[in-house]
C-alpha atoms as a PDB file:
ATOM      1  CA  UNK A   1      28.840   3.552 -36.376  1.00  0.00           C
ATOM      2  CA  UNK A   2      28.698   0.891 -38.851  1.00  0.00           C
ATOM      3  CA  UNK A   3      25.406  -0.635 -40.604  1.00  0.00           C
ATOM      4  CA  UNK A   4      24.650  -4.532 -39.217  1.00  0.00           C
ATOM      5  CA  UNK A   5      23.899  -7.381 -41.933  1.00  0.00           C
ATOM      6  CA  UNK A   6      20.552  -8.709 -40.743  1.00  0.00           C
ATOM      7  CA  UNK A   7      22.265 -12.057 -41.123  1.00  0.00           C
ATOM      8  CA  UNK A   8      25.109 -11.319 -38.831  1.00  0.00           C
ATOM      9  CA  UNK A   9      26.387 -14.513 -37.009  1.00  0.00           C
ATOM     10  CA  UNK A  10      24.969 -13.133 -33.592  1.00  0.00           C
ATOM     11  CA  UNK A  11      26.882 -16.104 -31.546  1.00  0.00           C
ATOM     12  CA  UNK A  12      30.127 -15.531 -33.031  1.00  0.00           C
ATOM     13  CA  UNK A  13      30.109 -12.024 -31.269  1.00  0.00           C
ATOM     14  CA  UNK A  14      29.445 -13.261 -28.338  1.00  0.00           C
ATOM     15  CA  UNK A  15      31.642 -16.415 -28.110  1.00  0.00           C
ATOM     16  CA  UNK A  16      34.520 -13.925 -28.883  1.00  0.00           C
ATOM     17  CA  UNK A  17      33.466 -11.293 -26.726  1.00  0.00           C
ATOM     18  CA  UNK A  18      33.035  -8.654 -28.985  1.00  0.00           C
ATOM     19  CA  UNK A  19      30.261  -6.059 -28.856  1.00  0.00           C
ATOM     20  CA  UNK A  20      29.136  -4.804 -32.689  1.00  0.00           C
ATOM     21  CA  UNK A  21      28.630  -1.021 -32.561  1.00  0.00           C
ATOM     22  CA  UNK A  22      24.654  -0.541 -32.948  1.00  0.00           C
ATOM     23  CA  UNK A  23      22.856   2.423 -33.913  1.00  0.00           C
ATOM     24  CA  UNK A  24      19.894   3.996 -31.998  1.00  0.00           C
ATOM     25  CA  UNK A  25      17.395   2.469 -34.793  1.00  0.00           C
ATOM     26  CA  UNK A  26      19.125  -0.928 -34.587  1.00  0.00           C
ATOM     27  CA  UNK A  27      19.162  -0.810 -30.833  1.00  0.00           C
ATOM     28  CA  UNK A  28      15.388   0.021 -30.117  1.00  0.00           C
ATOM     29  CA  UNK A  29      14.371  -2.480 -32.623  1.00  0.00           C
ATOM     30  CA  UNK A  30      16.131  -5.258 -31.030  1.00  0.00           C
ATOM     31  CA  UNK A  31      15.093  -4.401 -27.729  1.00  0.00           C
ATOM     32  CA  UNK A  32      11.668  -3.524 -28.776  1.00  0.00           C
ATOM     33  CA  UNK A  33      11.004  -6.666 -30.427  1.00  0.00           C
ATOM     34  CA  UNK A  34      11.839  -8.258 -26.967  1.00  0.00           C
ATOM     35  CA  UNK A  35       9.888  -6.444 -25.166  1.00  0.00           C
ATOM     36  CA  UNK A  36       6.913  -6.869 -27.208  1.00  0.00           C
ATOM     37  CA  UNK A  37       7.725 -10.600 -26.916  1.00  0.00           C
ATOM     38  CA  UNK A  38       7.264 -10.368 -24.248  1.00  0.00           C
ATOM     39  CA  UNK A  39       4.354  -8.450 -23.414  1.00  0.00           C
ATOM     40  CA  UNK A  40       1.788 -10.457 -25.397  1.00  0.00           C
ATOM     41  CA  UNK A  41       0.459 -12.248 -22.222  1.00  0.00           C
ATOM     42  CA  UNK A  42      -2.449 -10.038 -22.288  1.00  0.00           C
ATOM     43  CA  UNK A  43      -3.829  -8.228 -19.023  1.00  0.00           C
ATOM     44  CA  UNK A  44      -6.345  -6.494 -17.321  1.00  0.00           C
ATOM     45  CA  UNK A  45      -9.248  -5.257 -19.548  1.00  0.00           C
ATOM     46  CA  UNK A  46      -9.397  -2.161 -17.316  1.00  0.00           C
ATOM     47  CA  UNK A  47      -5.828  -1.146 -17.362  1.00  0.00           C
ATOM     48  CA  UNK A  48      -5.438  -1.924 -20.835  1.00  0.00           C
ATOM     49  CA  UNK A  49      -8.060   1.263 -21.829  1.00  0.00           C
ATOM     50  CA  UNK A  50      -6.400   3.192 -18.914  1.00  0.00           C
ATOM     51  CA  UNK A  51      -3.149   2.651 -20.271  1.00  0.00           C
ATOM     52  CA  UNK A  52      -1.451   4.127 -16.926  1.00  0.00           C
ATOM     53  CA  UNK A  53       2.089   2.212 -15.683  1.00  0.00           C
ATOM     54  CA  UNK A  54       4.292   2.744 -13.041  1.00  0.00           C
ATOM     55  CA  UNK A  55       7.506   0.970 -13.852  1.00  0.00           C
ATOM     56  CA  UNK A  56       9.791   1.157 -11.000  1.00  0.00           C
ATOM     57  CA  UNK A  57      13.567  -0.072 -12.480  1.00  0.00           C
ATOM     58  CA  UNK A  58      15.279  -1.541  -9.449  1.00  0.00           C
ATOM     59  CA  UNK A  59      17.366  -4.345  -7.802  1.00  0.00           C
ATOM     60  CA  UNK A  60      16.747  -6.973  -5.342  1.00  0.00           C
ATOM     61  CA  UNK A  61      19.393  -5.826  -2.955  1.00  0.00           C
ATOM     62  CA  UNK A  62      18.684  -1.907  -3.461  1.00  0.00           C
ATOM     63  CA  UNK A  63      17.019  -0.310  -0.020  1.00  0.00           C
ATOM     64  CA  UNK A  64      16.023   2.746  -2.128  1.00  0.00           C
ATOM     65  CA  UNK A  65      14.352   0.161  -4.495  1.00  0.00           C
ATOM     66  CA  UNK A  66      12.385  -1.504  -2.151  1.00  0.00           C
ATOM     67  CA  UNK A  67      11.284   1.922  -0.549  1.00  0.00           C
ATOM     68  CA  UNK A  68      10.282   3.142  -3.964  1.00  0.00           C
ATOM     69  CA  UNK A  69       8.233   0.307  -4.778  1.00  0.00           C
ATOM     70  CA  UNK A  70       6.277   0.241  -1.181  1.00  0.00           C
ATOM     71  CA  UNK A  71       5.523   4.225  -1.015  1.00  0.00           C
ATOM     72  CA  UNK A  72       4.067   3.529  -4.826  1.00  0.00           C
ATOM     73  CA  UNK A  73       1.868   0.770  -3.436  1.00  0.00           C
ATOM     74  CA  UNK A  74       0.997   2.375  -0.691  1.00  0.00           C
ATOM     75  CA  UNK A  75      -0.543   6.097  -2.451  1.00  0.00           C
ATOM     76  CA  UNK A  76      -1.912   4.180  -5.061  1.00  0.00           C
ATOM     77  CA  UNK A  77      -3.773   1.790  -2.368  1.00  0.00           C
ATOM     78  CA  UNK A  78      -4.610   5.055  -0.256  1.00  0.00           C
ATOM     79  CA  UNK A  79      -5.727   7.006  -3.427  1.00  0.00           C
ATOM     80  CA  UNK A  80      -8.075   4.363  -4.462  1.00  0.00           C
ATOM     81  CA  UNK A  81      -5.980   4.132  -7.976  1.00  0.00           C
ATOM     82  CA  UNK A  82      -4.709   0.428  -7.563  1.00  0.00           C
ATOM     83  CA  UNK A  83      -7.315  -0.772 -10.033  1.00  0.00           C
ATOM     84  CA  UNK A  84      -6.583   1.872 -12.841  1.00  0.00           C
ATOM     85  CA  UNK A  85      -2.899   2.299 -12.491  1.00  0.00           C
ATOM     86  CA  UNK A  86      -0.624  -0.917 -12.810  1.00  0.00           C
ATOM     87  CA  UNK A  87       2.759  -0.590 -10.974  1.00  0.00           C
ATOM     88  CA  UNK A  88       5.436  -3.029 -12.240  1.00  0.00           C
ATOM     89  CA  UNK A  89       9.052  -4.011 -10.945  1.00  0.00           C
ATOM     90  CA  UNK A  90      11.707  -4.235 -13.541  1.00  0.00           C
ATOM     91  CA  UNK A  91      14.595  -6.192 -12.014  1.00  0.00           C
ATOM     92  CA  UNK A  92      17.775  -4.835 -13.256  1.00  0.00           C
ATOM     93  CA  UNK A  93      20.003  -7.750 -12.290  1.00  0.00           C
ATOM     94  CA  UNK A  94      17.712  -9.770 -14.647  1.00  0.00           C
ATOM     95  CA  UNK A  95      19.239 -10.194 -18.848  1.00  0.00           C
ATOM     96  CA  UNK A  96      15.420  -8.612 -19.688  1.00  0.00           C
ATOM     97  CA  UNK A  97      15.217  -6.536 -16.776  1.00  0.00           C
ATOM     98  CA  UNK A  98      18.432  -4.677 -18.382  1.00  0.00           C
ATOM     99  CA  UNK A  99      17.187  -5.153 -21.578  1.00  0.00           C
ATOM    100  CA  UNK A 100      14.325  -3.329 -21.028  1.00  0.00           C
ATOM    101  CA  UNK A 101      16.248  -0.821 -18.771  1.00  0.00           C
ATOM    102  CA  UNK A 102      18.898  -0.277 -21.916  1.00  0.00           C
ATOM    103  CA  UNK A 103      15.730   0.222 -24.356  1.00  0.00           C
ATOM    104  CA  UNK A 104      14.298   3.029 -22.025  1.00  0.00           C
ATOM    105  CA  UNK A 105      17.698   4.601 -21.064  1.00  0.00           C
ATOM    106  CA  UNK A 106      17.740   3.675 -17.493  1.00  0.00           C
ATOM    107  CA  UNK A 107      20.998   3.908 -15.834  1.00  0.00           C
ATOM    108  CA  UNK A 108      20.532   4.511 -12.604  1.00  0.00           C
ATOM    109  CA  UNK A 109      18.233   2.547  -9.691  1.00  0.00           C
ATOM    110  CA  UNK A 110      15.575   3.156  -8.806  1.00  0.00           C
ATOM    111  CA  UNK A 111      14.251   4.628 -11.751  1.00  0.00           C
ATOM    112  CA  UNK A 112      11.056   5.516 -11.879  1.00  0.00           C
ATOM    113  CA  UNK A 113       8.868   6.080 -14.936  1.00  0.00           C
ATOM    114  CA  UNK A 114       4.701   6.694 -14.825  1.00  0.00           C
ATOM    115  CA  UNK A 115       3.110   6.077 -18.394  1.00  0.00           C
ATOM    116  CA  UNK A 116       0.250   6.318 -19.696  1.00  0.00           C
ATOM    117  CA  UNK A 117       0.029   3.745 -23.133  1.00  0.00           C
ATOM    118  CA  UNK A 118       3.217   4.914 -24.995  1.00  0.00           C
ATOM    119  CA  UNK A 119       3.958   8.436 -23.676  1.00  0.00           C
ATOM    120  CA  UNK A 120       6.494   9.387 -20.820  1.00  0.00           C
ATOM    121  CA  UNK A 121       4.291  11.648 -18.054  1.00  0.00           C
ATOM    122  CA  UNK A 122       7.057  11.449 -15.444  1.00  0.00           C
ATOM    123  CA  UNK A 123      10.524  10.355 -14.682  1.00  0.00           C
ATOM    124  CA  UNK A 124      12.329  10.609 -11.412  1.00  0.00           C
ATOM    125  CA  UNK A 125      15.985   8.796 -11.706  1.00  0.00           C
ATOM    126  CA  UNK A 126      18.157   8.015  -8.776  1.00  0.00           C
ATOM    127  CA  UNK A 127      15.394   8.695  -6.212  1.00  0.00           C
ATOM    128  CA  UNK A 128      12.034   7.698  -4.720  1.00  0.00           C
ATOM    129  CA  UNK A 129       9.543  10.025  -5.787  1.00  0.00           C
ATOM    130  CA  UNK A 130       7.561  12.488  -3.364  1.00  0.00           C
ATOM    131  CA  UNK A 131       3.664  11.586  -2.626  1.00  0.00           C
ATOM    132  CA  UNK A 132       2.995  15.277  -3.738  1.00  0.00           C
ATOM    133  CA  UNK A 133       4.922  14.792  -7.129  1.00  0.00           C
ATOM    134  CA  UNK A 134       3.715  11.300  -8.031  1.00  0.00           C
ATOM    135  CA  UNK A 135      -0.443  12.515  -6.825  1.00  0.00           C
ATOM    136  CA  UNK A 136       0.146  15.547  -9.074  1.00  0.00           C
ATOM    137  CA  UNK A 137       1.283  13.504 -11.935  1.00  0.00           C
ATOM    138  CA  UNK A 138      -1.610  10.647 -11.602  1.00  0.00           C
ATOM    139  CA  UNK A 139      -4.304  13.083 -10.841  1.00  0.00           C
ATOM    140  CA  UNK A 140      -3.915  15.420 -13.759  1.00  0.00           C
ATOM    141  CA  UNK A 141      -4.100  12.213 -16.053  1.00  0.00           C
END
């Protein structure tokens, strides 16, 4: 793969179609830099020391999407853990949504990723996770 000038005309590739080659570095700056942009709206004292995230990586039109993101709600309404653990819907169809998706290697919906602050505590791809699975993984955090 070849090294990017920081001062590459950006627009030029993309009125000609043409994708530049970018390394893993180059890739999860850009993309990170968006996504922090994009997080600085602040949040929930609470959930910001908890630190615990469901991200649920989806489409609109996707049954096993919507399923996914109503058996979440659900356990974590039935569990009492709706104020602790924050469950949020990346839309896939969505420029960020598959920004965000590219920067955390999603490629398949739903995707399904629990987090607590940085770190990666579970990852179920393809499939909505099983209550037993997802209360294991939330309870021994």
């Amino acid at each position: 793969m070849r090294d990017l000038d920081e001062s590459a005309d950006w627009p030029a590739f993309s009125r000609l179609g043409l994708v530049p080659d970018f390394s893993v570095s180059q890739s999860r700056r850009f993309f990170g830099g968006l996504l922090e942009a994009r997080d600085k709206g602040g949040g929930t004292p609470a959930l910001e020391e908890q630190g615990m995230e469901v991200h649920v990586y989806g489409k609109q039109d996707c049954g096993r999407c919507e399923s996914t993101k109503k058996k979440i709600a659900f356990f974590l309404d039935k569990w009492s853990l709706g104020e602790q653990v924050k469950m949020v819907f990346v839309d896939m169809d969505t420029v960020d949504g598959r920004a965000e998706g590219a920067f955390n290697d999603v490629y398949s919906v739903p995707t399904t990723i629990l987090r607590r602050q940085d770190s990666t505590i579970a990852r179920w791809e393809g499939e909505v996770p099983s209550s037993e699975a997802l209360r294991q993984h939330l309870q021994a955090q």
